[in-house]
Protein backbone atom coordinates (compact mmCIF):
# COMPACT_ATOMS: atom_id res chain seq x y z
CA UNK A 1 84.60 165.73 181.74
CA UNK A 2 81.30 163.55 181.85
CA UNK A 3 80.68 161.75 184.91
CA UNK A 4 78.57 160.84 187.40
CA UNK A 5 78.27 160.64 191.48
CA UNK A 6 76.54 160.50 194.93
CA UNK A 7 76.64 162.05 197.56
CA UNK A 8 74.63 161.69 200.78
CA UNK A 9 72.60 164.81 201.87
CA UNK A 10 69.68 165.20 204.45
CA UNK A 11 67.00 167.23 204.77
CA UNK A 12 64.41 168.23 207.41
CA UNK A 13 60.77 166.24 208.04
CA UNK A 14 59.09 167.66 211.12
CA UNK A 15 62.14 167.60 214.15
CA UNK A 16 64.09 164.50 212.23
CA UNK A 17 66.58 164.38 209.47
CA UNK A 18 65.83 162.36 206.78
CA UNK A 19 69.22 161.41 204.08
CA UNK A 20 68.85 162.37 200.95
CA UNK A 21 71.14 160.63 197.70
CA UNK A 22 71.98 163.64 195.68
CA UNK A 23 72.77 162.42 192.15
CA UNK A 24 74.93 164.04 189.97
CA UNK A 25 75.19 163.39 186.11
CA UNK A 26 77.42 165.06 184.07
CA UNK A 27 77.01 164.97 180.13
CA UNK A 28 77.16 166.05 176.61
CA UNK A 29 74.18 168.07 175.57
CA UNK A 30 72.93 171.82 175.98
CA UNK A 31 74.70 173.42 178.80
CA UNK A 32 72.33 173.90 181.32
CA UNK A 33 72.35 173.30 185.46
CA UNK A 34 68.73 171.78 186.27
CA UNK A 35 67.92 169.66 189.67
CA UNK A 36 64.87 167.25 190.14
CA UNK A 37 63.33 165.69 193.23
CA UNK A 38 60.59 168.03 194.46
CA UNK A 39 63.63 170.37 195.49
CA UNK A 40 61.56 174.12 197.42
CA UNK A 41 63.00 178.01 195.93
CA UNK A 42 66.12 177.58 198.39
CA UNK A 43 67.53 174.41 196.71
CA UNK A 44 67.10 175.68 193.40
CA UNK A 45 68.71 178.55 194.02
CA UNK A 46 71.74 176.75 194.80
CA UNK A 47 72.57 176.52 191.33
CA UNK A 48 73.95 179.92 191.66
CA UNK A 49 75.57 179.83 194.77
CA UNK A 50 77.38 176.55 193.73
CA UNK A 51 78.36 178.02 190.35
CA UNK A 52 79.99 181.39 192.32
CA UNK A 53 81.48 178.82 194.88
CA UNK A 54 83.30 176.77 192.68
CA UNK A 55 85.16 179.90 190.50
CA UNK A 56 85.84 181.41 193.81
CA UNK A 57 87.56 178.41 194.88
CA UNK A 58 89.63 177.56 192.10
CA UNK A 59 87.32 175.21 190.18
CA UNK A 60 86.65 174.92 187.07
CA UNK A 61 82.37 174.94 186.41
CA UNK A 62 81.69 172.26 184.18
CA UNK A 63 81.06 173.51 180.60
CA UNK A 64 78.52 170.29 180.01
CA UNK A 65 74.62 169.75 181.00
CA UNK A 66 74.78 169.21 185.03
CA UNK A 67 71.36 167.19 186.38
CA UNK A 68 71.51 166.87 189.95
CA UNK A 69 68.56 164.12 191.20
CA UNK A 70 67.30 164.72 194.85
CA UNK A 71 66.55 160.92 195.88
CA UNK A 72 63.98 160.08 197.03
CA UNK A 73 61.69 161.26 194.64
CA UNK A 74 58.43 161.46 196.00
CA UNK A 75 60.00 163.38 199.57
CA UNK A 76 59.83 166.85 199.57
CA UNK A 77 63.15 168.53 200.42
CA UNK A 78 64.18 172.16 201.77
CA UNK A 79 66.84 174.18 202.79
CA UNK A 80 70.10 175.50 201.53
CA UNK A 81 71.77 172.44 202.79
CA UNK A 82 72.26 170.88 199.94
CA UNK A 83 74.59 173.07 198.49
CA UNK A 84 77.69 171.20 199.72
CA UNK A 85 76.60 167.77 198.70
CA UNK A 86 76.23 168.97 195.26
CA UNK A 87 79.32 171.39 194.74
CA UNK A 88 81.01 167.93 196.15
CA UNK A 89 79.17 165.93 193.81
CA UNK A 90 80.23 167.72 190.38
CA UNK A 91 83.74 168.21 191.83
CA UNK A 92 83.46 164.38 192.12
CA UNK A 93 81.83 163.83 188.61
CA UNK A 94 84.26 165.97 186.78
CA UNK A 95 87.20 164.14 188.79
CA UNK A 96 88.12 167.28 190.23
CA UNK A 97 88.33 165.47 193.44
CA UNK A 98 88.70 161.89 193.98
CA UNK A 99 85.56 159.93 195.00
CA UNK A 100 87.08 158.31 198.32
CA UNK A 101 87.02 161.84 200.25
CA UNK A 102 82.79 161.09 200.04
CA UNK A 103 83.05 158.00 201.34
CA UNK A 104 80.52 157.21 204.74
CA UNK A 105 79.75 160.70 205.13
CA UNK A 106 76.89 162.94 205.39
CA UNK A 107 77.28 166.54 203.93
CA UNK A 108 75.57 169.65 205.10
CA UNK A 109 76.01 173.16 204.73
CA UNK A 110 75.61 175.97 202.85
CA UNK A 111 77.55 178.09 200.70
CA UNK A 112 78.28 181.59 200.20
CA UNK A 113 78.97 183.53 196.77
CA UNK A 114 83.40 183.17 197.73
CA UNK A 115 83.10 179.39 198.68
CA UNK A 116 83.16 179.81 202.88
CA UNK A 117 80.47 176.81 204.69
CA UNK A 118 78.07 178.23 206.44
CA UNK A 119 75.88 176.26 208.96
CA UNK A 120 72.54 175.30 208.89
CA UNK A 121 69.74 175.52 211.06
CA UNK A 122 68.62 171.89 212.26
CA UNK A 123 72.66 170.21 213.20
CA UNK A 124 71.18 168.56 215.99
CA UNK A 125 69.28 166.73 213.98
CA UNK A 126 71.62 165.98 210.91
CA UNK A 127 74.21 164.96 213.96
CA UNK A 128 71.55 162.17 215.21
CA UNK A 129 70.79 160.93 211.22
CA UNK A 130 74.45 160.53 210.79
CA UNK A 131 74.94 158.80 214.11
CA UNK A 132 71.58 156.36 213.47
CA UNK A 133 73.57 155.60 209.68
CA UNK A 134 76.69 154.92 211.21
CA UNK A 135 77.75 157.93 209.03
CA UNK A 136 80.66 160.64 209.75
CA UNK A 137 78.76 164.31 210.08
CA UNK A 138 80.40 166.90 207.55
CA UNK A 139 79.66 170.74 207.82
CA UNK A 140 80.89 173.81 208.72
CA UNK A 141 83.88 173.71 211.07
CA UNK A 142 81.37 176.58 213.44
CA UNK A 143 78.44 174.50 213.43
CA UNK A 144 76.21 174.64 216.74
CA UNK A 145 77.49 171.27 217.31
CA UNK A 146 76.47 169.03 220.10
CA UNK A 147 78.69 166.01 221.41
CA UNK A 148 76.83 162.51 220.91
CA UNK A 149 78.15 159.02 221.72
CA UNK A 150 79.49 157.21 218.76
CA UNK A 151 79.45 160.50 215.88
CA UNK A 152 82.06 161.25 214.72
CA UNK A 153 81.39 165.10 213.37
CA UNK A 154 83.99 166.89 210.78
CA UNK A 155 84.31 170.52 209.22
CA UNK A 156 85.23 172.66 206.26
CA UNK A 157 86.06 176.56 206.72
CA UNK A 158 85.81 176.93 202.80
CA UNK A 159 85.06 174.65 199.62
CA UNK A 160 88.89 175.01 198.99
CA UNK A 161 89.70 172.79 201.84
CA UNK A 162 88.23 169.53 199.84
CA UNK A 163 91.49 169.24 197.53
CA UNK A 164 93.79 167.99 200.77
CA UNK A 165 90.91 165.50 202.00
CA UNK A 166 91.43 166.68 205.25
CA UNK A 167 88.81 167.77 207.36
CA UNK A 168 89.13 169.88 210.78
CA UNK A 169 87.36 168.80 214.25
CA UNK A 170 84.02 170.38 215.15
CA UNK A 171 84.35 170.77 218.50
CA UNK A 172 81.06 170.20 220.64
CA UNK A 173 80.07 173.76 222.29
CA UNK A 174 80.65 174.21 226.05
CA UNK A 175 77.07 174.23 228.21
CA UNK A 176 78.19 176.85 230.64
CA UNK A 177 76.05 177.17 234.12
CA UNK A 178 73.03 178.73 233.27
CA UNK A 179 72.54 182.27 235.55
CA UNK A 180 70.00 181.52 238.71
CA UNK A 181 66.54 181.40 238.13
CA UNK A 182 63.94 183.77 239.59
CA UNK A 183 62.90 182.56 242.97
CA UNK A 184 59.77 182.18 244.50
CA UNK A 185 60.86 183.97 247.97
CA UNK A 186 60.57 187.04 245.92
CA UNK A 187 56.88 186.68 246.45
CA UNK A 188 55.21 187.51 250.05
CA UNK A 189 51.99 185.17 250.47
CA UNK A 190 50.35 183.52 247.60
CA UNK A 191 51.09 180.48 250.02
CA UNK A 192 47.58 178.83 248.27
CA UNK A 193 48.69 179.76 244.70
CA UNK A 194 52.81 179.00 245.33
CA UNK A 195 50.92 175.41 246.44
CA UNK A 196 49.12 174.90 243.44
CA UNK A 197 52.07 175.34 240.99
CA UNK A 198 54.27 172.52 243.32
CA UNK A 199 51.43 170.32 242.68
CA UNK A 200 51.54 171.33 238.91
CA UNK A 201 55.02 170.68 238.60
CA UNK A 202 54.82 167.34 240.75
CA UNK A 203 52.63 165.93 238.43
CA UNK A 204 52.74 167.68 235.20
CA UNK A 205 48.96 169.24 235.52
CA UNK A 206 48.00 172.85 233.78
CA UNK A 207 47.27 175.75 235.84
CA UNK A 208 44.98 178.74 235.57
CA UNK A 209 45.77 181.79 237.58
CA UNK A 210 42.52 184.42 237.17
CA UNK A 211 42.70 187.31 239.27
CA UNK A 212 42.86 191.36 239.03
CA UNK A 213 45.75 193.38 237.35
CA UNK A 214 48.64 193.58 239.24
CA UNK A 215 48.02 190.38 241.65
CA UNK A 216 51.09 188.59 240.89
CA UNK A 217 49.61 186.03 238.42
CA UNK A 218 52.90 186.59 235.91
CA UNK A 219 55.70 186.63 238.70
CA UNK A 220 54.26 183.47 240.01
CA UNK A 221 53.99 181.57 236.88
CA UNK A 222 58.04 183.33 235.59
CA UNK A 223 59.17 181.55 238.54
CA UNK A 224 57.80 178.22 237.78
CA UNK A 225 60.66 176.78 236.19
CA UNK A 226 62.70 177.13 239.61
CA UNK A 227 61.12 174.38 240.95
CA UNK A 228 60.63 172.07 238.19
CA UNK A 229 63.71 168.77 238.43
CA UNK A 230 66.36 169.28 235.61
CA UNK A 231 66.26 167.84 232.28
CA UNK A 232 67.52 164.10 232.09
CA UNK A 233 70.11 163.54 229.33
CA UNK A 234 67.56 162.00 227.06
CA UNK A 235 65.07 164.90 227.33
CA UNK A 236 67.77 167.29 226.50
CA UNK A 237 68.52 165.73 223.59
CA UNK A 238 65.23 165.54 222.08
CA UNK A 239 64.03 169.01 223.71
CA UNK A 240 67.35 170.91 222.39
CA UNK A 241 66.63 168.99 218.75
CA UNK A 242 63.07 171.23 218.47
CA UNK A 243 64.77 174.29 219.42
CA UNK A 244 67.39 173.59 216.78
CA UNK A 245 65.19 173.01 214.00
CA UNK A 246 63.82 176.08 214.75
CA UNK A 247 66.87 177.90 214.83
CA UNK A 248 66.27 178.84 218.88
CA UNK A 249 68.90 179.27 221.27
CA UNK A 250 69.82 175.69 222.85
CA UNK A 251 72.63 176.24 225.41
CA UNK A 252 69.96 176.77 228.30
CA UNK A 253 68.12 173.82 227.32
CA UNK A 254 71.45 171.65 227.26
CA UNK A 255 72.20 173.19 230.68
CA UNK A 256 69.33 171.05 232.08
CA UNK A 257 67.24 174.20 232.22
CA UNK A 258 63.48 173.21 231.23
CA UNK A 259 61.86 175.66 228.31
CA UNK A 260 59.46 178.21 228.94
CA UNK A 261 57.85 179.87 226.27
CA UNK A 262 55.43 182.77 226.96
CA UNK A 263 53.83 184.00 223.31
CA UNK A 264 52.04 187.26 222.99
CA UNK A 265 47.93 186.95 222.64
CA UNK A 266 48.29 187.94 219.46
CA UNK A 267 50.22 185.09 218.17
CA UNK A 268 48.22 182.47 215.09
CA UNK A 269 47.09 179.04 215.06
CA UNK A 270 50.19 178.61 212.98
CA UNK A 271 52.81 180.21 215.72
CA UNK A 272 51.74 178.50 218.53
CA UNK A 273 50.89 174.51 216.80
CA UNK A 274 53.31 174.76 214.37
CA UNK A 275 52.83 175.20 210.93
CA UNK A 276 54.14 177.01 207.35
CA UNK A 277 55.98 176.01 204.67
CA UNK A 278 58.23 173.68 205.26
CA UNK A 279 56.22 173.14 208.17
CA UNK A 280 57.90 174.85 211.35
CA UNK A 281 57.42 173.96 214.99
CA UNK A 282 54.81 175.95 217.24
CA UNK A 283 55.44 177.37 220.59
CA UNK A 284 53.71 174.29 221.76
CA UNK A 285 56.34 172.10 220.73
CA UNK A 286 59.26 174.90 221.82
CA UNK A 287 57.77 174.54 225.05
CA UNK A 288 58.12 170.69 225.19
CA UNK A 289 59.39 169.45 228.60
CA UNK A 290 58.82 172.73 229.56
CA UNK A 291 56.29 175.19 230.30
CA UNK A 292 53.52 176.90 227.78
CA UNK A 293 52.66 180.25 229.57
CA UNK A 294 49.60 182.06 227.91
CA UNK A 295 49.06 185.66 229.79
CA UNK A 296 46.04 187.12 229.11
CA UNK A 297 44.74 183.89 227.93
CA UNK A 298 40.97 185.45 227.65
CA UNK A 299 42.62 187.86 225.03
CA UNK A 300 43.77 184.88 222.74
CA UNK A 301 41.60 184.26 219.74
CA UNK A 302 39.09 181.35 220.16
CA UNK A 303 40.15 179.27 217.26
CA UNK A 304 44.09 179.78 218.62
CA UNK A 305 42.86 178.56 221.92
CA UNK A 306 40.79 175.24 220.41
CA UNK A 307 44.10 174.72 218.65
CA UNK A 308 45.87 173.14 221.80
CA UNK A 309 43.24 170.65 223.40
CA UNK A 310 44.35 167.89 221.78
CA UNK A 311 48.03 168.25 222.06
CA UNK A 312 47.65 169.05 225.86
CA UNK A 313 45.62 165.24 225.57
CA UNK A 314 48.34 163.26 223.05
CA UNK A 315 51.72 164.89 223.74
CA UNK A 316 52.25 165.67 220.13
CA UNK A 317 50.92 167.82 217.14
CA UNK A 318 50.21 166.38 213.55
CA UNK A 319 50.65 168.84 211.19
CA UNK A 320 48.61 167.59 207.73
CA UNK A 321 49.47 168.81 204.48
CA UNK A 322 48.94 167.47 200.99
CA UNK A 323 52.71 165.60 200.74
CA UNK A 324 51.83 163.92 203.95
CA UNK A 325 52.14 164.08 208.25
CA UNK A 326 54.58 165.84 210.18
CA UNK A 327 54.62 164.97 213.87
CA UNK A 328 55.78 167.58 216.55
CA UNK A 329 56.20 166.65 219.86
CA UNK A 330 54.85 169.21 222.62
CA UNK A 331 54.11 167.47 225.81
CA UNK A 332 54.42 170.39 227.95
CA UNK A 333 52.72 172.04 231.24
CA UNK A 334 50.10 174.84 230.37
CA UNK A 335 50.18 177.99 233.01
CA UNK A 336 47.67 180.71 232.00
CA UNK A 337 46.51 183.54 233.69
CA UNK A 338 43.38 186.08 232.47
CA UNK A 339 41.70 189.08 234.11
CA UNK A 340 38.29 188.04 235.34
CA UNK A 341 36.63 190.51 233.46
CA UNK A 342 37.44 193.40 230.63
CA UNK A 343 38.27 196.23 233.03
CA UNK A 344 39.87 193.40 235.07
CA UNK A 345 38.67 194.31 238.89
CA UNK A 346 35.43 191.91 238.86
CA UNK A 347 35.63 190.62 242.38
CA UNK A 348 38.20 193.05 243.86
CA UNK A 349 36.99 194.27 247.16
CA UNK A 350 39.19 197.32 246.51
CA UNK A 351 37.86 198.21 243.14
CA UNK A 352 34.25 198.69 241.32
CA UNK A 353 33.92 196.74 238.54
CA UNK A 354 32.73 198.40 235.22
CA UNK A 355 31.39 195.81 233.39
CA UNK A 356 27.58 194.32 232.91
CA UNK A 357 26.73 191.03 233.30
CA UNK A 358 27.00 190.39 229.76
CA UNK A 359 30.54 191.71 229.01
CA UNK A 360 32.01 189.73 232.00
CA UNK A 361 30.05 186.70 230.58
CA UNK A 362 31.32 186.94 227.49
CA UNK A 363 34.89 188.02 228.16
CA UNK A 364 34.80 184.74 230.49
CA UNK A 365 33.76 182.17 227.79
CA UNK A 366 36.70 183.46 225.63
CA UNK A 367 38.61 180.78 226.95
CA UNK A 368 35.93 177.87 226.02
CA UNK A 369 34.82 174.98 228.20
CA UNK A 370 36.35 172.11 226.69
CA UNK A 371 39.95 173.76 227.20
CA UNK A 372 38.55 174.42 230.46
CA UNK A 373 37.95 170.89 230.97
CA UNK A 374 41.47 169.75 230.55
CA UNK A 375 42.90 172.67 232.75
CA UNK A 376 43.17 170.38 235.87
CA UNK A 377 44.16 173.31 238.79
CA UNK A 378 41.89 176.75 239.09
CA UNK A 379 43.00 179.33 241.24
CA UNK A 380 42.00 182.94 242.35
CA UNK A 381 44.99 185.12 242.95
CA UNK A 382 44.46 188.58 244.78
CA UNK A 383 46.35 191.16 244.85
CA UNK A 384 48.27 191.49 247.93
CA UNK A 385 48.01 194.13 250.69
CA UNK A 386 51.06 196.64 250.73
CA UNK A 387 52.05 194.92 253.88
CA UNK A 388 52.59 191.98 252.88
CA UNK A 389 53.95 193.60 249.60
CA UNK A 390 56.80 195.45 251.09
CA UNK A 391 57.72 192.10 252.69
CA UNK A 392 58.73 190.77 249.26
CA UNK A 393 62.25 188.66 249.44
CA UNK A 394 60.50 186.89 252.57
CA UNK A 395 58.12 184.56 251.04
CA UNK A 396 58.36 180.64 250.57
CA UNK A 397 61.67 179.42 248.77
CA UNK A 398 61.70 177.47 245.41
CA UNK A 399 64.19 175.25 247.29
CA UNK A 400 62.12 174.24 249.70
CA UNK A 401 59.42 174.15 247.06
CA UNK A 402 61.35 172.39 244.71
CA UNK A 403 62.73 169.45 247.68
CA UNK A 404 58.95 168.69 247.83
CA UNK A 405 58.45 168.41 244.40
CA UNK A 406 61.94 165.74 244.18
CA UNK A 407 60.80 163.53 246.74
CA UNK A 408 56.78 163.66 245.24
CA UNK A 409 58.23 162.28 241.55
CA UNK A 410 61.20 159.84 244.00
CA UNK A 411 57.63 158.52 245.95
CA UNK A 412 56.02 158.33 242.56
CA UNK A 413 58.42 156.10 240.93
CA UNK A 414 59.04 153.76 244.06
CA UNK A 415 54.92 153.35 243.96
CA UNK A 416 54.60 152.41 240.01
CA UNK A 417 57.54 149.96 240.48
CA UNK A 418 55.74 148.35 243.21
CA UNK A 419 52.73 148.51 241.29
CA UNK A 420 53.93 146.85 238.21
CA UNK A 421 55.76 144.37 240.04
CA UNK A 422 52.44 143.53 242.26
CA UNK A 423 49.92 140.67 241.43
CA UNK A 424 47.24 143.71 241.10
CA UNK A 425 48.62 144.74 237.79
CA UNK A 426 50.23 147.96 235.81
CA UNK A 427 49.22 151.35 236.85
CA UNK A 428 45.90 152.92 235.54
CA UNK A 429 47.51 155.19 232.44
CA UNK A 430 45.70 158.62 231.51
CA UNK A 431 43.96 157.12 228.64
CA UNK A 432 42.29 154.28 230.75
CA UNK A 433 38.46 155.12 231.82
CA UNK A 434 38.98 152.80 234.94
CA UNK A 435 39.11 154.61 238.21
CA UNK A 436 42.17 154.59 240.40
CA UNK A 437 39.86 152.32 243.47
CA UNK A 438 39.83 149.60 240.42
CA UNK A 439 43.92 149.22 241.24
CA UNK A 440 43.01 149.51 245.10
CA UNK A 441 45.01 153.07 245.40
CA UNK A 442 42.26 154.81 246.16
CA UNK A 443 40.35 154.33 249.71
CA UNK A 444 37.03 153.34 249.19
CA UNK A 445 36.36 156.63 251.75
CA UNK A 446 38.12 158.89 249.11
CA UNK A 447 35.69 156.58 246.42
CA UNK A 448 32.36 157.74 248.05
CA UNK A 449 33.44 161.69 248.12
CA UNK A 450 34.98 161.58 244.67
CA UNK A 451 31.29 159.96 243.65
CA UNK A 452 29.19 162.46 245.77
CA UNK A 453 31.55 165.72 244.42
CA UNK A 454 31.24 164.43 240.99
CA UNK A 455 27.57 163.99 241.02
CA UNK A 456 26.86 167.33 242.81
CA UNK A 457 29.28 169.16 240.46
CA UNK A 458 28.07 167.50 237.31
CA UNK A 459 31.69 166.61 236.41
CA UNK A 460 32.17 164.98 233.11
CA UNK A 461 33.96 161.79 232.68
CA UNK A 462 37.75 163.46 231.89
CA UNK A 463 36.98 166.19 235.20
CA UNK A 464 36.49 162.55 237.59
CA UNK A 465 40.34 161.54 235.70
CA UNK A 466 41.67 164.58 236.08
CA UNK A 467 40.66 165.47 239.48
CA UNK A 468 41.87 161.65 240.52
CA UNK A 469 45.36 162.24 238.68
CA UNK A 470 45.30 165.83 240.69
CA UNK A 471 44.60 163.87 244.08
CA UNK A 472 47.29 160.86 243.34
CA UNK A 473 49.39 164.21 243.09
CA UNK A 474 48.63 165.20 246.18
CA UNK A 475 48.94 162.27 247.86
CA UNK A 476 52.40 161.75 246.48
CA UNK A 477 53.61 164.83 247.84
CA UNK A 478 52.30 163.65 251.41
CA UNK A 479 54.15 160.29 250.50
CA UNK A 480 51.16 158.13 250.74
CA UNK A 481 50.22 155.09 248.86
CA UNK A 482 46.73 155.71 248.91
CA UNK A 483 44.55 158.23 247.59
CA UNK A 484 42.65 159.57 250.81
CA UNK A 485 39.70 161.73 251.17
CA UNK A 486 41.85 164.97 252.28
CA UNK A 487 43.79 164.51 248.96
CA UNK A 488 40.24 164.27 247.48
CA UNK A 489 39.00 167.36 248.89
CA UNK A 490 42.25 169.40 248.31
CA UNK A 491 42.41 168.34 244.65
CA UNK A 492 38.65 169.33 244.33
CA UNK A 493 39.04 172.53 245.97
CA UNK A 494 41.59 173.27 242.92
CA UNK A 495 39.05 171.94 240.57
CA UNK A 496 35.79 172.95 241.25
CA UNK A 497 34.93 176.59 241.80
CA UNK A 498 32.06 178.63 242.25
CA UNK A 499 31.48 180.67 239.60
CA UNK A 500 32.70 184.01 239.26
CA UNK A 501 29.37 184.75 238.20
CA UNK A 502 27.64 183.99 240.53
């Protein structure tokens, strides 16, 4: 019965799918079932699984010395979804099947002790390696699959199936309409706060909401997502292919609806970057296209906190271990909200403050200056009178909210076509130091109080971008191609405070 065969596998790297040739050789020698190929605890336990399998199923396990290679060699590989490729492999090896069935096909899945597929975590991304090789998709016939133009995606119930060469449809799930969002008319007042958050989701800036318990800081930012545009097809693919990986629920995501992830304060450097072994992704990247909400934000641990400047800067996470890089995207929108001080009423007219000078200082610079920094929007929420409380169900709409925030990103991409197209050149990009007035779209009115507020505020060179790309914002929502000095003061008035201290 010696033989030998491959079969194409794929296993996980970060959010893609990389294919795997798992090599089967079956010889004379010492019976004994070993795989190679830097395979983790999971593959290697497939040995069993495979061997239970194939008796459950009606095949005979090879008597012989079974090596099954994991090519590449020098990539790390994980997951029990290799067991399929190499049950098929030694079926194929001992001619217990015939070598055609494997043919242009990429096998995943695992398998239980009486031979039934199971899925995998990750389809979405085994679906897009198959489509990029041209390859048909094998796995279990009730995978979470996900319809994509030109793949061609087949299933097994059980290993048993494999004798007839036929293999069953996966049909693509069914996105049903996702439930209505929480709406912003739920809210009375907060007009100041309800306009910071348009401008946030406008232009994709973080927020931070400080203000007493109980002032509405977590019902504003819940609601959020209401007036933030759809996902385009392109961002649902790659946003639904995180939240696959990492085995989250993607039917809201393919919906259209944009992620919002809220971790607890107690959460690690590892839960919210990404991290572990293989290396998973964070709630950063979960909330990618989306929205990162940190409550309590004061209450997160410092080095948690330092943890997401530069993705907030780059758009992506690089996760370094010994075998290499794994990139995780997480461009997202940050939204956090914190008590001003430990007993939380610093500032409330209504209620004495506890603390000393010293505990509100402290509790304050919890959150760090350079995070700070690349916060772009500042607000003070206060808790609402009961008058204006009981008139909850009145306030300003998320539609009306939302329209505004349409027509800003409509305005925005009519002005960077005309930009590119013009003889001035391409729009100034967040990385460029040159100001805005350099590409004339700032008045040289606007220039002159962005200078003065900037000098008088010590801002650093990132608060003058940010406070600019807060402005152009602004002035995109008013549908005007220049930055003016009102957008200037508006955006400032978000930026720079006074002190709570003081």
């Amino acid at each position: 019965m010696a033989g030998q065969c491959t079969v194409l596998g794929a296993t996980l790297r970060g959010v893609q799918a990389l294919p795997v040739e798992v090599e089967v050789v079956v010889s004379s020698g010492l019976p004994g079932f070993s795989i190679v190929g830097m395979p983790d605890v999971a593959i290697q336990e497939a040995r069993e699984r495979v061997r239970a399998a194939l008796r459950a199923s009606g095949f005979s396990m090879p008597p012989e010395k079974i090596v099954v290679n994991l090519a590449p060699g020098s990539l790390r590989k994980s997951g029990t979804g290799f067991d399929l490729p190499i049950a098929l492999g030694i079926l194929a090896a001992t001619s217990q099947i015939g070598r055609t069935t494997l043919e242009k096909k990429l096998f995943v899945g695992e398998l239980s002790l009486e031979g039934i597929i199971r899925s995998v975590p990750g389809m979405l991304a085994y679906a897009l390696c198959a489509k990029d090789l041209g390859l048909t998709l094998v796995s279990a016939v009730h995978a979470d699959a996900v319809h994509l133009d030109g793949l061609i995606h087949k299933g097994l119930d059980a290993l048993s199936q494999i004798r007839s060469g036929i293999f069953s449809d996966v049909p693509a799930r069914q996105v049903a309409a996702d439930a209505a969002m929480q709406d912003f008319s739920d809210i009375a007042g907060h007009d100041i706060a309800k306009r910071a958050l348009q401008i946030a989701a406008a232009g994709g800036h973080g927020v931070l909401m400080m203000g007493p318990p109980g002032s509405g800081k977590t019902m504003l930012a819940s609601r959020l997502p209401s007036i933030l545009p759809p996902l385009t097809k392109e961002e649902r693919i790659h946003t639904a292919l995180i939240h696959s990986v990492a085995e989250e629920e993607i039917a809201p995501i393919l919906a259209g609806k944009r992620p919002f992830r809220n971790p607890h304060h107690s959460a690690t450097l590892p839960g919210l970057v990404g991290g572990g072994t293989p290396p998973r992704p964070g709630e950063i990247s979960l909330a990618h296209n989306g929205v990162l909400f940190l409550d309590e934000i004061s209450e997160f641990r410092a080095s948690v906190l330092q943890g997401i400047r530069q993705p907030m800067e780059e758009g992506c996470i690089c996760i370094t271990r010994a075998d290499g890089n794994v990139w995780f995207p997480a461009h997202f929108s940050l939204v956090a909200a914190s008590n001003p001080c430990p007993c939380g009423y610093y500032g409330d007219p209504d209620h004495d403050c506890k603390c000393s000078f010293t505990q509100i200082q402290t509790y304050q610079n919890r959150i760090g200056g350079p995070l700070m920094d690349r916060i772009d929007i500042h607000i003070d929420v206060q808790r609402l009178s009961p008058r204006e409380v009981l008139r909850s169900g009145k306030g300003t709409s998320s539609e009306s909210l939302r329209e505004g925030v349409l027509r800003a990103k409509e305005f925005a991409a009519w002005r960077k076509k005309k930009a590119q197209t013009s003889e001035k050149g391409s729009v100034v990009t967040s990385n460029e130091v040159a100001t805005l007035a350099q590409k004339e779209l700032v008045s040289q009115e606007a220039e002159r109080v962005l200078e003065a507020l900037a000098t008088s505020n010590h801002m650093s060179g990132r608060g003058i971008v940010r406070t600019l790309r807060v402005a152009r914002t602004i002035a995109d929502l008013n549908q005007s191609f220049l930055v003016e000095k009102e957008h200037l003061y508006e955006a400032a008035g978000f930026r720079v405070r006074e002190s709570v201290l003081a």
